[in-house]
N, C-alpha and C. Protein backbone atom coordinates (compact mmCIF):
# COMPACT_ATOMS: atom_id res chain seq x y z
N UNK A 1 0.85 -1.17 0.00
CA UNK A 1 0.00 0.00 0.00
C UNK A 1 0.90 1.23 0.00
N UNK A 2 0.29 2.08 -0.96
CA UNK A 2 1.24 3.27 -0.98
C UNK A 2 0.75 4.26 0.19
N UNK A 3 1.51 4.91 0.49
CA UNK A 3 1.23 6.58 1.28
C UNK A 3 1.62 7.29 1.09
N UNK A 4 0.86 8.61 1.78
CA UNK A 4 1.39 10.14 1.20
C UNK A 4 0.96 11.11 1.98
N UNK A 5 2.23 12.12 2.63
CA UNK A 5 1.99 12.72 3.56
C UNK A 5 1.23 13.56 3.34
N UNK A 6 0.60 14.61 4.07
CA UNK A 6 0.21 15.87 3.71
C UNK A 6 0.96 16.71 4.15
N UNK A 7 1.24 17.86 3.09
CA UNK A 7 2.40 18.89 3.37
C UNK A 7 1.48 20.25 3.08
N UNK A 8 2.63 21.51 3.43
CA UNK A 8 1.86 22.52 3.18
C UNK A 8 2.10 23.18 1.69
N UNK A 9 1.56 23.73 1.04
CA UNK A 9 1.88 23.81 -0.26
C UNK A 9 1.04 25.36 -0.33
N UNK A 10 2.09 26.95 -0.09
CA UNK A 10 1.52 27.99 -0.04
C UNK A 10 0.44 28.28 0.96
N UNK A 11 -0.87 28.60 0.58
CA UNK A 11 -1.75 28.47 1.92
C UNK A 11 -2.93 27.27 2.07
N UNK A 12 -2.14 26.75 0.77
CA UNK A 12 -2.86 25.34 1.09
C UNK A 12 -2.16 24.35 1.76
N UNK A 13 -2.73 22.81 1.72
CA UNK A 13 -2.64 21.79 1.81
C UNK A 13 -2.30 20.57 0.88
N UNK A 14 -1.58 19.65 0.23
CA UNK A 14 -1.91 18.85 -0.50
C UNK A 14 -0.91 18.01 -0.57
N UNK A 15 -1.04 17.13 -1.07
CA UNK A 15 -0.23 15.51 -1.35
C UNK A 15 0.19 15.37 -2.29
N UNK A 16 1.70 14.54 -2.39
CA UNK A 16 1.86 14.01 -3.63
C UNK A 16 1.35 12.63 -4.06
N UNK A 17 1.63 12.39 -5.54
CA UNK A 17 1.10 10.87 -5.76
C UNK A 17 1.98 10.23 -6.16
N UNK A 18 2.46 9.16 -5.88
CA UNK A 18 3.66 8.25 -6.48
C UNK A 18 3.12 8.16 -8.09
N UNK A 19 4.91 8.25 -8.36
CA UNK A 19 4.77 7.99 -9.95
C UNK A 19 4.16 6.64 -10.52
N UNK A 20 4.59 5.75 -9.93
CA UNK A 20 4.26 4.18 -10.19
C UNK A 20 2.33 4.22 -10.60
N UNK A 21 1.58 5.37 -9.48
CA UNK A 21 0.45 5.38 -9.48
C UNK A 21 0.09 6.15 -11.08
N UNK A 22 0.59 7.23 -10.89
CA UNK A 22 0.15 8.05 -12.18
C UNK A 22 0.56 7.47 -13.11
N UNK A 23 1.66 6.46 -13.28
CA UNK A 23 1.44 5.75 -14.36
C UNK A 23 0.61 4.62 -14.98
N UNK A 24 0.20 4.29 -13.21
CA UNK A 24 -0.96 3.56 -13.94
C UNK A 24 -2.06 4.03 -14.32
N UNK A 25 -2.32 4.50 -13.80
CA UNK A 25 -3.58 5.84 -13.55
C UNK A 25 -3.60 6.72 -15.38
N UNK A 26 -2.42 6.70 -15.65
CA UNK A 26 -2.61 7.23 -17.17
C UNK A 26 -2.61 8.96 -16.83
N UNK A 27 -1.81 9.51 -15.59
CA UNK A 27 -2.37 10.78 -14.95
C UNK A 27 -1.17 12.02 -15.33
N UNK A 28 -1.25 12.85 -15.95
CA UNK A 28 0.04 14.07 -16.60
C UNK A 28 -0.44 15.12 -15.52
N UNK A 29 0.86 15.99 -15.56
CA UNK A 29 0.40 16.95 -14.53
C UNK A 29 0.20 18.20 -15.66
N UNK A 30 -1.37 18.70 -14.88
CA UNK A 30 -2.39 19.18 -15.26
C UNK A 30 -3.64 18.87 -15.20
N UNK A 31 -3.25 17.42 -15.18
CA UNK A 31 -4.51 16.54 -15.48
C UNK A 31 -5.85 16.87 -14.05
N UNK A 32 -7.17 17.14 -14.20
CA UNK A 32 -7.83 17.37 -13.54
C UNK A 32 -8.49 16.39 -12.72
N UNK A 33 -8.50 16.08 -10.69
CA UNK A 33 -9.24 14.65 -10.44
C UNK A 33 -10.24 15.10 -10.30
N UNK A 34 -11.76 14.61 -10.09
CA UNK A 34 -13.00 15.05 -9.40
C UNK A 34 -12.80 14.23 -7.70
N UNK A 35 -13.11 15.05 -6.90
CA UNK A 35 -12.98 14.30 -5.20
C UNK A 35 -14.28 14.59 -4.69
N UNK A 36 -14.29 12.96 -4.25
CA UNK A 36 -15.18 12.60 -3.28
C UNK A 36 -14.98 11.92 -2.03
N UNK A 37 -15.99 12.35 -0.90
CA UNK A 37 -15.93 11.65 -0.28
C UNK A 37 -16.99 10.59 0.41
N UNK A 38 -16.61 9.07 0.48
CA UNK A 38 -16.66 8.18 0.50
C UNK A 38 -16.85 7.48 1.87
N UNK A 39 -17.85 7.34 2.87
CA UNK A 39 -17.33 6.95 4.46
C UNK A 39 -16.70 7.66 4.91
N UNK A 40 -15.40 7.26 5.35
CA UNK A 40 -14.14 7.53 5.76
C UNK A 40 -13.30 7.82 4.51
N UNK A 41 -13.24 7.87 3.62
CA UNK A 41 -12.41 7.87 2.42
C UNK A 41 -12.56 9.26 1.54
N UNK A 42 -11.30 9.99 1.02
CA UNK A 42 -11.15 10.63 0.05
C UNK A 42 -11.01 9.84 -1.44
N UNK A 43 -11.67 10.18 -2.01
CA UNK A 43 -11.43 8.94 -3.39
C UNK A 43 -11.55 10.37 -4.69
N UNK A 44 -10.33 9.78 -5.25
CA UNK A 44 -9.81 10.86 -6.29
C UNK A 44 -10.23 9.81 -7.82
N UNK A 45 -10.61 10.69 -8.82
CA UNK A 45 -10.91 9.96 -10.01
C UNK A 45 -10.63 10.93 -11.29
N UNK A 46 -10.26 9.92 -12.42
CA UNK A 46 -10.07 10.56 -13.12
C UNK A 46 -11.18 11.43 -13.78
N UNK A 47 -10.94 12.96 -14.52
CA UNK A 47 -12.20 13.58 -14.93
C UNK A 47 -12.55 12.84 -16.11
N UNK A 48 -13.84 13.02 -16.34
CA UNK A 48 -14.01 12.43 -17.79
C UNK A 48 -13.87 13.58 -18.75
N UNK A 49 -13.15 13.53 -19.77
CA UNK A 49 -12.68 14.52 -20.64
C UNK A 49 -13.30 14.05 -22.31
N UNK A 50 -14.43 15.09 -22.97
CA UNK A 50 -14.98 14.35 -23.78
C UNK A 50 -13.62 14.64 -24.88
N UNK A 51 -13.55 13.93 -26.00
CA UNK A 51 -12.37 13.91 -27.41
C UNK A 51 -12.82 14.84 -28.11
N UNK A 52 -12.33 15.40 -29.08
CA UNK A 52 -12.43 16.01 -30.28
C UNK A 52 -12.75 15.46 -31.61
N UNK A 53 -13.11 15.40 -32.67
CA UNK A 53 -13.18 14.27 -33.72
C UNK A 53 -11.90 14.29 -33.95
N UNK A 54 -10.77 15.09 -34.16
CA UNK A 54 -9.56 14.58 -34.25
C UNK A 54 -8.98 13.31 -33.51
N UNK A 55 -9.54 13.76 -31.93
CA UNK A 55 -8.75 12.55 -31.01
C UNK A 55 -9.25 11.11 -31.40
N UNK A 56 -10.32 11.75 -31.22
CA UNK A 56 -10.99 9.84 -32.11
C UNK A 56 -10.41 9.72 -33.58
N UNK A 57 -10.59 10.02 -34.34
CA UNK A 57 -10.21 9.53 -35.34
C UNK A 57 -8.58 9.30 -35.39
N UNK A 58 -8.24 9.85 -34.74
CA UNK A 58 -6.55 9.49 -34.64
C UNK A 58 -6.24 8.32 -33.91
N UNK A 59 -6.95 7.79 -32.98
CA UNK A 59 -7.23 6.38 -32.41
C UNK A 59 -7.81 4.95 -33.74
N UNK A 60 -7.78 5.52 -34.73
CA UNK A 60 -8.19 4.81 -35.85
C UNK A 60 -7.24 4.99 -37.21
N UNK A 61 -5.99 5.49 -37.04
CA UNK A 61 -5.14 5.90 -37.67
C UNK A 61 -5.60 6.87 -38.64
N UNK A 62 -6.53 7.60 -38.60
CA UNK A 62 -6.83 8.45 -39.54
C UNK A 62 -8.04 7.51 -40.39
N UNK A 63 -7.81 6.38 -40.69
CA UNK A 63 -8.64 5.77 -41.19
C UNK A 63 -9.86 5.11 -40.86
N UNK A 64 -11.37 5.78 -41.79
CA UNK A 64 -12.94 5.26 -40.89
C UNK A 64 -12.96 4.29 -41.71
N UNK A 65 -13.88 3.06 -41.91
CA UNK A 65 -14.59 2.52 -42.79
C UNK A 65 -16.05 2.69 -42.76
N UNK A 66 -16.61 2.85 -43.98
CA UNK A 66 -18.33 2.81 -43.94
C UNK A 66 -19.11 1.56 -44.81
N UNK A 67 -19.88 1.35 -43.67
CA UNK A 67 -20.10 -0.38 -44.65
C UNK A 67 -21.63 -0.21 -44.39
N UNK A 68 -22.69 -1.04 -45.27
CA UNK A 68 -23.50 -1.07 -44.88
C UNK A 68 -24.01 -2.50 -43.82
N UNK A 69 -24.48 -2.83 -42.79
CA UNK A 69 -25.31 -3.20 -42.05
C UNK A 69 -26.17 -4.02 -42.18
N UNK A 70 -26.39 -5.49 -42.42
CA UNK A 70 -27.29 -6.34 -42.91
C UNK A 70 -28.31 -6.48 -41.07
N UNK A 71 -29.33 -6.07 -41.12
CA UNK A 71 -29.85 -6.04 -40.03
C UNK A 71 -31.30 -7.15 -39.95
N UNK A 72 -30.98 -7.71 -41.33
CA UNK A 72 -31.86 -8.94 -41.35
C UNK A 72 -33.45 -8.66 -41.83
N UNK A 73 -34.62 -9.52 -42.15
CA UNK A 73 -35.96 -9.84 -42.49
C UNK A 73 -36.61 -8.74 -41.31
N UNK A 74 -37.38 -7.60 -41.59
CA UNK A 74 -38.22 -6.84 -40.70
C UNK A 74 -39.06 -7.95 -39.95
N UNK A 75 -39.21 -8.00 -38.53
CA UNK A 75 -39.51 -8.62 -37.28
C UNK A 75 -41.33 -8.31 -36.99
N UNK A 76 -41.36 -6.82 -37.31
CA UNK A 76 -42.27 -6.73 -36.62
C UNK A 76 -42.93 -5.64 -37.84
N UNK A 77 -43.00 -4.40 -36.44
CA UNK A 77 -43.57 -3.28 -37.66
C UNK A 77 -43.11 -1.85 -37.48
N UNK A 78 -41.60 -2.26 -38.42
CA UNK A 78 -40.89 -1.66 -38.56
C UNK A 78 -41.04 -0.86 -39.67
N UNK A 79 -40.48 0.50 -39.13
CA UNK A 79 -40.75 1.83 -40.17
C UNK A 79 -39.48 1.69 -41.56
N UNK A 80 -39.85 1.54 -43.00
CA UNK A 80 -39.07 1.50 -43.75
C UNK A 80 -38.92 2.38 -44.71
């Protein structure tokens, strides 16, 4: 189990985080947590940060495909 003191930092308060963590964590400094608390517990999480169409599509090498969709014999009463 890791730990981490609390120090004074200007007129605040705050902690560091082991690197080992932020690397798992996927965490750069800047990066924003949302905090809650939990029982007894502070619980830090990552923000959810929505993408850009760049970021997605760059997760796809630049490259989309468009195919059409065989969605089979209408079932019921379906609008066509």
């Amino acid at each position: 189990m890791d730990q981490a003191a609390i120090r004074s930092w200007g007129n605040s308060q705050g902690i560091r985080i082991p690197k080992d963590i932020l690397k798992k964590m996927d965490l750069k400094v800047s990066d924003v947590l949302d905090i809650e608390i939990k029982d007894d517990c502070i619980v830090l999480k990552k923000q959810f940060v929505h993408k850009t169409f760049e970021e997605r599509l760059a997760e796809y090498n630049g490259e989309i495909s468009v195919c059409d969709f065989d969605w089979g014999e209408p079932a019921g009463r379906e609008i066509l």
